[in-house]
C-alpha atoms as a PDB file:
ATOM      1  CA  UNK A   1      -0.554   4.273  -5.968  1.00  0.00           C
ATOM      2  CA  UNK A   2       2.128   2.461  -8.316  1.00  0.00           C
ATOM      3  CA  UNK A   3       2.406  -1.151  -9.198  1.00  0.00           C
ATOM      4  CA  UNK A   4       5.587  -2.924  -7.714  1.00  0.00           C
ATOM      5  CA  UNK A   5       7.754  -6.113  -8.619  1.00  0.00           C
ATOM      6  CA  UNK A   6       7.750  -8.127  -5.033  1.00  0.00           C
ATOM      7  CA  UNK A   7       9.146 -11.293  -6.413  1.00  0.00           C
ATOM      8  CA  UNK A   8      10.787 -13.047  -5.073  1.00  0.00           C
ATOM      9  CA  UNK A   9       8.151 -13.169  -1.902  1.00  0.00           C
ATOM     10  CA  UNK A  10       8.446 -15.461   1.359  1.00  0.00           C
ATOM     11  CA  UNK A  11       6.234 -16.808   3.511  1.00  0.00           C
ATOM     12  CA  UNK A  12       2.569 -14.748   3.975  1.00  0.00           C
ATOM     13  CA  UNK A  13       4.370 -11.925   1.608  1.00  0.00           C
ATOM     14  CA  UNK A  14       2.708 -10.843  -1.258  1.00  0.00           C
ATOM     15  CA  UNK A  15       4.251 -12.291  -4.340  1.00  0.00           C
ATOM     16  CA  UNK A  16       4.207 -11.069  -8.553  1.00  0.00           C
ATOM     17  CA  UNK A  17       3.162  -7.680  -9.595  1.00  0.00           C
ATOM     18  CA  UNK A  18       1.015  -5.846  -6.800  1.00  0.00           C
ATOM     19  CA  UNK A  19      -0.036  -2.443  -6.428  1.00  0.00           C
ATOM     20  CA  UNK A  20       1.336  -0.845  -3.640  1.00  0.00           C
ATOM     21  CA  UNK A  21       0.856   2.692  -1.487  1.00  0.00           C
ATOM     22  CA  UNK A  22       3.714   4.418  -0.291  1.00  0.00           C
ATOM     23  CA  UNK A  23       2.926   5.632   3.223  1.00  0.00           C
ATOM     24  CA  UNK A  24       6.177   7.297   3.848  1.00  0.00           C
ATOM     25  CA  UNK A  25       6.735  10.633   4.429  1.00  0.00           C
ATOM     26  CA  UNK A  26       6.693  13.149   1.661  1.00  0.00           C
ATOM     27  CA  UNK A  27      10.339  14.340   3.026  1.00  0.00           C
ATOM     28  CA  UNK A  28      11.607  11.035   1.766  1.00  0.00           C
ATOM     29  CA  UNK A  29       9.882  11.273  -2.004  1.00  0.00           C
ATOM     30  CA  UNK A  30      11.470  14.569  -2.503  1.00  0.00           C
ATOM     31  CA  UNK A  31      15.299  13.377  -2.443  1.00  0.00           C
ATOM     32  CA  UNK A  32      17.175  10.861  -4.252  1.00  0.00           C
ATOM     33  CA  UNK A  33      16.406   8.178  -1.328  1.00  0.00           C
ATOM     34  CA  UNK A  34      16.678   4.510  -3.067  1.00  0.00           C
ATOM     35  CA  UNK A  35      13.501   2.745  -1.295  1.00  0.00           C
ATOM     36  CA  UNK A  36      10.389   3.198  -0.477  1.00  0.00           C
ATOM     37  CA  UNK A  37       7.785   2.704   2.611  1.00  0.00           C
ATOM     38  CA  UNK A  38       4.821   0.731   0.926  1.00  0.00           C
ATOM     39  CA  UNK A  39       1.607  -1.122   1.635  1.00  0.00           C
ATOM     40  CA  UNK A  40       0.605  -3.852  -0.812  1.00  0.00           C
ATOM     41  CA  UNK A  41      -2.865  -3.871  -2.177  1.00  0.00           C
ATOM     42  CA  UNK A  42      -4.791  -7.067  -2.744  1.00  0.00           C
ATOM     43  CA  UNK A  43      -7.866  -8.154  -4.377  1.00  0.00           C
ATOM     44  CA  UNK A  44      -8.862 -10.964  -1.996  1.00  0.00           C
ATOM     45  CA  UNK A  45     -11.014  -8.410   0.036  1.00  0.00           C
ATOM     46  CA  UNK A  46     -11.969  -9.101   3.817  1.00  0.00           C
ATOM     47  CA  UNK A  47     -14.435  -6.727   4.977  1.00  0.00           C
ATOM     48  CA  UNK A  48     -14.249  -7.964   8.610  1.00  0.00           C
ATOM     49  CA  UNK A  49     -10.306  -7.048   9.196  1.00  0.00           C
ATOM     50  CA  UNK A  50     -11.245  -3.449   9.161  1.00  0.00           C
ATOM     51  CA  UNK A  51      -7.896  -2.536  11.269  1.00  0.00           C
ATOM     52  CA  UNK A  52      -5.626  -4.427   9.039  1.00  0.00           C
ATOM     53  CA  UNK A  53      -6.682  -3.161   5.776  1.00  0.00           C
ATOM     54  CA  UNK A  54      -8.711  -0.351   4.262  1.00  0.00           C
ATOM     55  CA  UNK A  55     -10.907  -1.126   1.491  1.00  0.00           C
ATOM     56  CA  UNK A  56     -11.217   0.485  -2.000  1.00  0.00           C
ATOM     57  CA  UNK A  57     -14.310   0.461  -4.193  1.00  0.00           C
ATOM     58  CA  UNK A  58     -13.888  -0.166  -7.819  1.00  0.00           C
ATOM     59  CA  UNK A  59     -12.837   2.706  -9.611  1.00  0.00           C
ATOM     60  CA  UNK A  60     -11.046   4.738  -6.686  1.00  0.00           C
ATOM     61  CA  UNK A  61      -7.142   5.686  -7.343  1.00  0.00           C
ATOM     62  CA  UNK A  62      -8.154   3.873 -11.066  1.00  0.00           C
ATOM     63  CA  UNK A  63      -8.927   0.336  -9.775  1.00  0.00           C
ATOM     64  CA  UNK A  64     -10.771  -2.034 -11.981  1.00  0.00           C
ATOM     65  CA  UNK A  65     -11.727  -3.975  -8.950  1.00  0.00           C
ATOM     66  CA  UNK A  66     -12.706  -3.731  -5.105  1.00  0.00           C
ATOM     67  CA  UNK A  67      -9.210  -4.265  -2.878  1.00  0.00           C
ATOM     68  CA  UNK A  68      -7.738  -3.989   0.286  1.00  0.00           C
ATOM     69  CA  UNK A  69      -4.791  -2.401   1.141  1.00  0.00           C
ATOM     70  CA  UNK A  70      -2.777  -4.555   3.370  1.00  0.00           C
ATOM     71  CA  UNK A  71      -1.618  -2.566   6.431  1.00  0.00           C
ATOM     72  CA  UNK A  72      -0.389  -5.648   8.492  1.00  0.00           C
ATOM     73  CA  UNK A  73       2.097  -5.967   5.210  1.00  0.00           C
ATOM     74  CA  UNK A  74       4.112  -2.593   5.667  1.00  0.00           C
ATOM     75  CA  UNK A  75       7.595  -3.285   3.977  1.00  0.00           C
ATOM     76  CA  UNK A  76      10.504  -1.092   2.446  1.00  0.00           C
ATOM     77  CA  UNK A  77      11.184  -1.613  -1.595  1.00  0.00           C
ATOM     78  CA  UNK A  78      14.109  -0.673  -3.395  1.00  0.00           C
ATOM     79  CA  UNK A  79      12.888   2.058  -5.844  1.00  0.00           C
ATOM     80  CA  UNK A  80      13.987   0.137  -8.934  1.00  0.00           C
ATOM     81  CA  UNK A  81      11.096  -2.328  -8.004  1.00  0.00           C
ATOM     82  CA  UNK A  82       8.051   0.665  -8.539  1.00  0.00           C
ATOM     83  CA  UNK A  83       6.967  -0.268 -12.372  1.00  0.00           C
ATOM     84  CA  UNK A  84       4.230   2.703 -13.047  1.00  0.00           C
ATOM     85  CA  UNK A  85       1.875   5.200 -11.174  1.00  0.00           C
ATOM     86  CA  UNK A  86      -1.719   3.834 -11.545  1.00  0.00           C
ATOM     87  CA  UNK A  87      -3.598   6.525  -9.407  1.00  0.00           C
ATOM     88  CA  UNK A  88      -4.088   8.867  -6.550  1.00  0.00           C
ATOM     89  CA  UNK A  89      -6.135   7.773  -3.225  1.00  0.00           C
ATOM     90  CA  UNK A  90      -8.388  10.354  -1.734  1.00  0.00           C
ATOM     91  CA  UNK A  91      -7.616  12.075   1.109  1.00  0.00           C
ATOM     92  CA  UNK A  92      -9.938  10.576   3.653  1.00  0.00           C
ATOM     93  CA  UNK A  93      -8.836   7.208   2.263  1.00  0.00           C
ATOM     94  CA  UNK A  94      -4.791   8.458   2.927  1.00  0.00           C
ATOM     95  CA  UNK A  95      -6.402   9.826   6.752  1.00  0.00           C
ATOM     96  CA  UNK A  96      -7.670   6.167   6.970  1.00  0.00           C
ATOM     97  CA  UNK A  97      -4.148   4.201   5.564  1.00  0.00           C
ATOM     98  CA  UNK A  98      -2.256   6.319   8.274  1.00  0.00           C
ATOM     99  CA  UNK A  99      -5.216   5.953  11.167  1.00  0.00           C
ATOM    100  CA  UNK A 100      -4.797   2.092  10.892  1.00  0.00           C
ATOM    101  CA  UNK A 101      -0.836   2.568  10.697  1.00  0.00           C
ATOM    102  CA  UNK A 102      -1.161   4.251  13.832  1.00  0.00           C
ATOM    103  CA  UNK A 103      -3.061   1.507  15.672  1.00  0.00           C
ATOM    104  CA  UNK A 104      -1.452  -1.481  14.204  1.00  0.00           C
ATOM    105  CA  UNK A 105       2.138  -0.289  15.206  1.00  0.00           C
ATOM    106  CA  UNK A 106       0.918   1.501  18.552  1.00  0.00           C
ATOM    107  CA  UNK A 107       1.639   4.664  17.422  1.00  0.00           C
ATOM    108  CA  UNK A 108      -0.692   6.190  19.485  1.00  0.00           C
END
């Protein structure tokens, strides 16, 4: 997880500083590729959308509160937006993110 600049936003897009999770493939991290696959992360939690967003308890990937990551809010960034690496999410947490990816864009 890194924070990201997403101004200026439009619309139902996040807007200000966020943190994000890439969700792209690791193919794409490893060469000089100038954007990158993300999911915002909010802190207005919903614990009823369970297939739009995936919930994260204080503390997890360094958190200081519970969020959501937004899956219905998939977008690409330029690179130069990505301010600083905050933390790592779990693995059943990443098997999650990419479950709901699967299902929201019928992947399946």
């Amino acid at each position: 997880m890194t924070t990201a600049d997403l101004i200026p936003q439009i619309g139902t897009e996040p807007r200000m500083i966020w943190s994000v999770v890439a969700i792209q493939t690791n193919l794409l991290n490893k060469i000089p590729h100038p954007s990158t696959i993300v999911c915002p992360i909010t802190t207005n939690v919903q614990a009823k959308a369970e297939i739009l967003r995936v919930h994260l308890n204080k503390g997890v990937a360094n958190l200081n509160q519970p969020c959501d990551i937004m899956i219905d809010q998939i977008r690409t960034i330029d690179n130069k937006r990505l301010t600083r690496k905050i933390g790592t999410l779990p693995d059943e947490l990443i098997e999650k993110v990419m479950e709901n990816i699967r299902i929201v864009l019928a992947l399946e």
